[in-house]
N, C-alpha and C. Protein backbone atom coordinates (compact mmCIF):
# COMPACT_ATOMS: atom_id res chain seq x y z
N UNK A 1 18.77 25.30 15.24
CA UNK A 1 18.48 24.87 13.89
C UNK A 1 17.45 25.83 13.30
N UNK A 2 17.58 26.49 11.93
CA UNK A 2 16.87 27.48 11.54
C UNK A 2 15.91 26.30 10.68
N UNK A 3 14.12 27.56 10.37
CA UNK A 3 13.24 26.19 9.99
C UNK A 3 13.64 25.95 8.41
N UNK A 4 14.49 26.42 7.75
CA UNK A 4 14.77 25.58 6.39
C UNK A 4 15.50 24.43 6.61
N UNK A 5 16.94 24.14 7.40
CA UNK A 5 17.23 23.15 8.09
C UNK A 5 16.10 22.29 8.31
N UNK A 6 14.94 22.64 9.65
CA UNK A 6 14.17 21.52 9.78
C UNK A 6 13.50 21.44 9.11
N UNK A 7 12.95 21.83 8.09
CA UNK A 7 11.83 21.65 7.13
C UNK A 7 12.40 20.82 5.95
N UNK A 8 13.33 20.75 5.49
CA UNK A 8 14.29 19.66 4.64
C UNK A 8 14.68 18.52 5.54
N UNK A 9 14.81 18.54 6.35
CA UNK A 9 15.13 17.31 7.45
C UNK A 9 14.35 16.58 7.67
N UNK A 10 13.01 17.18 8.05
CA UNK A 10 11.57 16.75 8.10
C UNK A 10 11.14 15.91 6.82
N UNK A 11 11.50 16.33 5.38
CA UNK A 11 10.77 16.14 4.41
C UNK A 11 11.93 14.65 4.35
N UNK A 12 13.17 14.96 4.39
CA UNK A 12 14.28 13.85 4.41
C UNK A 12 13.47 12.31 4.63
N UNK A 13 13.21 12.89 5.83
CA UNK A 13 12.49 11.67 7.11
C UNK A 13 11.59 11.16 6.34
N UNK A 14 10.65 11.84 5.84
CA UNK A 14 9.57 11.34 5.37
C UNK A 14 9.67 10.67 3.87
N UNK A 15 10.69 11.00 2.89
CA UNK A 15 10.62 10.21 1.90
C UNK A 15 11.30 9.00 2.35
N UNK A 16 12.48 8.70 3.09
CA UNK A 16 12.88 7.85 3.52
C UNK A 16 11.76 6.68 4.47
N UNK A 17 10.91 7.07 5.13
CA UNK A 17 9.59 6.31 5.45
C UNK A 17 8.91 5.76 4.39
N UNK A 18 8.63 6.94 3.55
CA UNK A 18 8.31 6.64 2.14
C UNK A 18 8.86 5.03 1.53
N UNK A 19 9.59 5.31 1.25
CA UNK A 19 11.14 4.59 1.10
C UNK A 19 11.02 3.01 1.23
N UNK A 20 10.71 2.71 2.41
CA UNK A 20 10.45 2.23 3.61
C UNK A 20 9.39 0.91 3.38
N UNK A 21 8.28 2.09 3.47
CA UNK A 21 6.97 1.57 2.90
C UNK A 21 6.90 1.01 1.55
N UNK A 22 7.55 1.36 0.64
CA UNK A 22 7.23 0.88 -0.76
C UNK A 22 7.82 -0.54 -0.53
N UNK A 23 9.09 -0.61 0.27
CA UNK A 23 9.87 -2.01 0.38
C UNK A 23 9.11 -2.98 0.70
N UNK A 24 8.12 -2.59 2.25
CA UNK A 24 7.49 -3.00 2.97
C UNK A 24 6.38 -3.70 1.76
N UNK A 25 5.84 -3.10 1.30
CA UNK A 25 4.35 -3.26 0.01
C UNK A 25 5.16 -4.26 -0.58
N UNK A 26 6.53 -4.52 -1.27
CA UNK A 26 6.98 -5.37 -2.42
C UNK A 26 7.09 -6.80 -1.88
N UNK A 27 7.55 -5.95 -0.08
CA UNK A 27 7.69 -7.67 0.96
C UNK A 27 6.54 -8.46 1.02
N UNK A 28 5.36 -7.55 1.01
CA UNK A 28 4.53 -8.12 2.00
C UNK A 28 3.67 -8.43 0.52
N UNK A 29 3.89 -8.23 -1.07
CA UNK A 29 3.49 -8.92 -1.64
C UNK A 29 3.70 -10.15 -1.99
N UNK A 30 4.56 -10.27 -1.86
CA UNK A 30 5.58 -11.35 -1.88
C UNK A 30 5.25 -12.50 -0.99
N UNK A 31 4.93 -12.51 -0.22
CA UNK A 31 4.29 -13.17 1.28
C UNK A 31 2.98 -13.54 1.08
N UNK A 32 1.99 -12.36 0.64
CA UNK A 32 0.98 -12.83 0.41
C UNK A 32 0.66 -13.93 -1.04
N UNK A 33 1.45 -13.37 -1.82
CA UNK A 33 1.13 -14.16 -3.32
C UNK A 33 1.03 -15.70 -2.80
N UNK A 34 2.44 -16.31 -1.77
CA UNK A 34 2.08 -17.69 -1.34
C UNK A 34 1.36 -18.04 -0.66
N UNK A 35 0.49 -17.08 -0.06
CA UNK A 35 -0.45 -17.92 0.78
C UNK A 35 -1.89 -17.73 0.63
N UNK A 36 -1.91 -16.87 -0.46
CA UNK A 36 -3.58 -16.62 -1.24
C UNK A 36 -3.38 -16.25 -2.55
N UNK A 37 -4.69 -17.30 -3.15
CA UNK A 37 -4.33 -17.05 -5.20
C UNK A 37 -5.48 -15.85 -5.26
N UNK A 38 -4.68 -14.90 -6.04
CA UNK A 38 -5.52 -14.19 -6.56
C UNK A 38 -4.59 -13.73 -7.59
N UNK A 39 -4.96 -12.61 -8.49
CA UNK A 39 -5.07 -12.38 -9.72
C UNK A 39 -3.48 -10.58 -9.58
N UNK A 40 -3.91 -9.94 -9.04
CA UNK A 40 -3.17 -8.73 -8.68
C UNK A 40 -3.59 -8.15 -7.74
N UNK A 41 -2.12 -7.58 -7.27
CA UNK A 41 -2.25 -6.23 -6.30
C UNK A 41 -1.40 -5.15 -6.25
N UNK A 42 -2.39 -4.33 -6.43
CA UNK A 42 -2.20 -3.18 -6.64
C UNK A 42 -1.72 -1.74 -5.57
N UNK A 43 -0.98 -1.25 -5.71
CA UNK A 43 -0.48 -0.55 -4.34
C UNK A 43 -0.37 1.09 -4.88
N UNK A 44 -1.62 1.69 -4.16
CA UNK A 44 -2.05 3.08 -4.26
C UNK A 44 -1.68 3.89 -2.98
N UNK A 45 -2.37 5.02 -3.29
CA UNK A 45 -2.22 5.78 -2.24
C UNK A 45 -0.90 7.06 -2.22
N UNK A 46 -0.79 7.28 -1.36
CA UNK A 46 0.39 8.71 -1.12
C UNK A 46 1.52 7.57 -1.00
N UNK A 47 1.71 6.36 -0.57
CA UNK A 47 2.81 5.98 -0.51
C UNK A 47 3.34 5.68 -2.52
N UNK A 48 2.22 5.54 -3.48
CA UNK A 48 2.85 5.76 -5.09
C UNK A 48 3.35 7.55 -5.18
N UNK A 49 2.23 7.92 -4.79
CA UNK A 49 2.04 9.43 -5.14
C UNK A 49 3.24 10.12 -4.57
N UNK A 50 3.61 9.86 -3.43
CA UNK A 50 5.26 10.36 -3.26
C UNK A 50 4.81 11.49 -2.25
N UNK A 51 3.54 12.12 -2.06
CA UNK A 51 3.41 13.20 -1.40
C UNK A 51 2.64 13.03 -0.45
N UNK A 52 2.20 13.88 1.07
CA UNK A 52 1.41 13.46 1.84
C UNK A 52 1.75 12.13 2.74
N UNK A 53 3.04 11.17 2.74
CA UNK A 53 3.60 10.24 3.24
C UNK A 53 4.25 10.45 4.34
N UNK A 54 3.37 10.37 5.33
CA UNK A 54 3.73 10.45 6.98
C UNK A 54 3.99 9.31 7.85
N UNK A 55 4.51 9.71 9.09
CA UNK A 55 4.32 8.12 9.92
C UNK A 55 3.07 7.79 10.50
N UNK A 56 1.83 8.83 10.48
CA UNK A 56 0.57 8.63 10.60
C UNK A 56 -0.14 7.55 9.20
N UNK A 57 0.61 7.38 8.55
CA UNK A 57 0.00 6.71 6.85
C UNK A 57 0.05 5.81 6.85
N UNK A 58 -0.85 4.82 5.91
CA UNK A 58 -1.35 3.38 6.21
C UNK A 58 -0.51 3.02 4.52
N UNK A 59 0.25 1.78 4.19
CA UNK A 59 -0.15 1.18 3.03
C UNK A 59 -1.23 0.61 2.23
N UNK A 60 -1.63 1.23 1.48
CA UNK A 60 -2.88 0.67 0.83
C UNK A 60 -2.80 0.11 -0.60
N UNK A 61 -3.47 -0.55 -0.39
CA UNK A 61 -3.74 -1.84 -1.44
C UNK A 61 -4.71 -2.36 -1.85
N UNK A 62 -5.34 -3.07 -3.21
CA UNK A 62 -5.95 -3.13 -3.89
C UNK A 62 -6.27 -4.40 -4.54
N UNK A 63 -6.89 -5.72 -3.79
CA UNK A 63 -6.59 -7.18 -4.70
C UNK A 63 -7.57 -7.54 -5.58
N UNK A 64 -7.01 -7.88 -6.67
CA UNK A 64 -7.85 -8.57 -7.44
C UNK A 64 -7.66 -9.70 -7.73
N UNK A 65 -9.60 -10.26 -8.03
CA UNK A 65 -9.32 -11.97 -7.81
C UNK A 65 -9.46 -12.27 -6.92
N UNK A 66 -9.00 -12.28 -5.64
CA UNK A 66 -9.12 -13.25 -4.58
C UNK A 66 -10.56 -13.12 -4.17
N UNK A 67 -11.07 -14.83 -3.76
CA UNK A 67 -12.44 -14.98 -3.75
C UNK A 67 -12.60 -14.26 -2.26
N UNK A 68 -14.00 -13.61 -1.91
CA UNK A 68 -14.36 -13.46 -1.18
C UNK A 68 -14.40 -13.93 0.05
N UNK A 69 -14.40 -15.78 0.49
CA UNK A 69 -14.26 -16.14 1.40
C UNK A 69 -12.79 -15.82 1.87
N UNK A 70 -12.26 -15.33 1.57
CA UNK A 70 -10.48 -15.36 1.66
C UNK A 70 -10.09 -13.79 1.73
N UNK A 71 -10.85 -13.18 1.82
CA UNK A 71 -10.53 -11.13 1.65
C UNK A 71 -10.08 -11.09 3.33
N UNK A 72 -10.70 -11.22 4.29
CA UNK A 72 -10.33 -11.18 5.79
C UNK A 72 -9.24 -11.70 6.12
N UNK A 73 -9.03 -12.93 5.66
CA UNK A 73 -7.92 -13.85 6.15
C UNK A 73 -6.99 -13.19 5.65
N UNK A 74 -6.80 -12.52 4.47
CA UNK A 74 -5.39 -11.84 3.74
C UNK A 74 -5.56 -10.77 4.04
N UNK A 75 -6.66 -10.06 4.82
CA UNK A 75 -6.20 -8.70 4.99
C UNK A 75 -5.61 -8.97 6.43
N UNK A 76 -6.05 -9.82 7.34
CA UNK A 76 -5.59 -10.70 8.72
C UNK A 76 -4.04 -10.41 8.02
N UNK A 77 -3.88 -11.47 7.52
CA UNK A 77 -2.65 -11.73 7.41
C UNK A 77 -1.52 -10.69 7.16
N UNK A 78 -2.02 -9.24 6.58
CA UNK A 78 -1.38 -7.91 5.97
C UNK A 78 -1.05 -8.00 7.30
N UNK A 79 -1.77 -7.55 7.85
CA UNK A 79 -1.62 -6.87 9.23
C UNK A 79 -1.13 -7.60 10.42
N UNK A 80 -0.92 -8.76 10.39
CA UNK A 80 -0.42 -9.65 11.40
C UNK A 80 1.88 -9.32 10.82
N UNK A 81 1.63 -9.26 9.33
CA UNK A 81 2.91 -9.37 9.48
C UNK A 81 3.77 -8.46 8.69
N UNK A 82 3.13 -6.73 8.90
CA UNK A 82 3.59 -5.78 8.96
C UNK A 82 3.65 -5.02 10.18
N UNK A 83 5.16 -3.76 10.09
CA UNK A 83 4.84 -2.87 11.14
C UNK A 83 3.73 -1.69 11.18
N UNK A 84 2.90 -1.45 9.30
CA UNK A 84 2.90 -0.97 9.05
C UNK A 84 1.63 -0.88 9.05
N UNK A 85 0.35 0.12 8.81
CA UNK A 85 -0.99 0.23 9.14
C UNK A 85 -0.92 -0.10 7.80
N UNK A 86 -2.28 -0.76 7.81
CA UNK A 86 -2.58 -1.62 5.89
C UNK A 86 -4.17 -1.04 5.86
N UNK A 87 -4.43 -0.89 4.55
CA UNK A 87 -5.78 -0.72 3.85
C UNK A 87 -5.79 -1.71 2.66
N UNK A 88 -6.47 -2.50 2.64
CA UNK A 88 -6.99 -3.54 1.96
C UNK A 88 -8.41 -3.41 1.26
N UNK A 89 -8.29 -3.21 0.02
CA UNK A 89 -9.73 -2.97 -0.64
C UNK A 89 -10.10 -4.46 -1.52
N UNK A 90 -10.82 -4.58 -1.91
CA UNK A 90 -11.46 -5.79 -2.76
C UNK A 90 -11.62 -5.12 -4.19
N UNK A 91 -11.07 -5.46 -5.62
CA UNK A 91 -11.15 -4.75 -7.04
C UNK A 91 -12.57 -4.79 -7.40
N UNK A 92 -13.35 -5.85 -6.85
CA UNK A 92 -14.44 -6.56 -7.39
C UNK A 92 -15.89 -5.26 -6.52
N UNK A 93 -15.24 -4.93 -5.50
CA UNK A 93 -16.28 -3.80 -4.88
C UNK A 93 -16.09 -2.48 -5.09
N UNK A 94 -15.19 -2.17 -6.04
CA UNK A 94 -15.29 -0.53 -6.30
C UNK A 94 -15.73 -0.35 -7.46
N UNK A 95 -16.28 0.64 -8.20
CA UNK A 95 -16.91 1.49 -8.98
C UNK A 95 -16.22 1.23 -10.25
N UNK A 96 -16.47 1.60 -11.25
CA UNK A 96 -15.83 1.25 -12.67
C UNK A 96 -14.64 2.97 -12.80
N UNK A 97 -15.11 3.59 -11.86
CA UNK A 97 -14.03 5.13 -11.66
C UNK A 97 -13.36 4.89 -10.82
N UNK A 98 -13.43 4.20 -9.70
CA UNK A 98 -12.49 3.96 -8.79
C UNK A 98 -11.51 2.76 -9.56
N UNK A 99 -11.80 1.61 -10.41
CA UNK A 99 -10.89 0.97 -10.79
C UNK A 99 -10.20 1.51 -11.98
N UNK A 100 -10.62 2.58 -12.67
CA UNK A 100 -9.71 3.30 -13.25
C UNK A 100 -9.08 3.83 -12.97
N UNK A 101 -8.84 4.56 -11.93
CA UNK A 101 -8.11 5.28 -11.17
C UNK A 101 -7.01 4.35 -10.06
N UNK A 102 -7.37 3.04 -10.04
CA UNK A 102 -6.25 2.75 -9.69
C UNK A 102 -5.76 2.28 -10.45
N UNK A 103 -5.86 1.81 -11.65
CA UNK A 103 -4.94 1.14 -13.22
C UNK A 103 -4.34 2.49 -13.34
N UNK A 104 -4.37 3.42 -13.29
CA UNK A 104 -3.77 4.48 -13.81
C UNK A 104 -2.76 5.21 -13.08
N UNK A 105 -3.38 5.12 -11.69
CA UNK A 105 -2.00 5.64 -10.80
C UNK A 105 -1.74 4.62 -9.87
N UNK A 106 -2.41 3.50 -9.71
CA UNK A 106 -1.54 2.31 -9.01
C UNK A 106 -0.41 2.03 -9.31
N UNK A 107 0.38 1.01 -8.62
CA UNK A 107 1.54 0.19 -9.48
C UNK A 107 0.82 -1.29 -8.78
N UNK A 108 1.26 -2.53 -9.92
CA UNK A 108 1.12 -3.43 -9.35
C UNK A 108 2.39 -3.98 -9.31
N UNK A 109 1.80 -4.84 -7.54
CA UNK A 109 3.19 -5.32 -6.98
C UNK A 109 2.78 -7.04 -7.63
N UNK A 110 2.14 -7.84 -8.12
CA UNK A 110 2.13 -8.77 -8.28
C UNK A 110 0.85 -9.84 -8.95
């Protein structure tokens, strides 16, 4: 196999993970919305951005609203019922640049 072959094959793989993952984010919003109230979530990272999306890559995410006593238990819960490595941020603890930046290139799943 010459490396343009594997280097398109490679990239194949990886949007299809890609792919994958975004499904994974829409499931696992979906899941969470019933079992914790909060307000939105937001799903950043290389898995929106389309680039940099490896099988080393985590889904990351962004909730807003949900009270504080309840941030562990739903990030527990990300991770109990994905295959997938999760990053879980709180809207209420980032910067007034960091929450612009995810209104702008986030998507929200819910």
């Amino acid at each position: 196999m010459g490396y343009t072959t594997w280097f398109k094959r490679r990239e194949e793989e990886k949007e299809s993970l890609r792919e994958e993952a975004l499904k994974e984010a829409q499931r696992l919003s979906a899941i969470l919305r019933k079992e914790f109230p909060f307000e939105a979530l937001y799903l950043i990272g290389s898995v929106v951005r389309g680039k940099g999306f490896n099988r080393h890559s985590d889904i990351d995410f962004v909730v807003r609203g949900l009270k504080g006593e309840l941030f562990f238990k739903a990030f527990a819960f990300l991770l109990k019922n994905s295959g997938f490595d999760i990053d879980l941020k709180p809207w209420e603890e980032l910067d007034e640049e960091s929450r612009k930046k995810v209104e702008k290139e986030g998507g929200i799943l819910s």
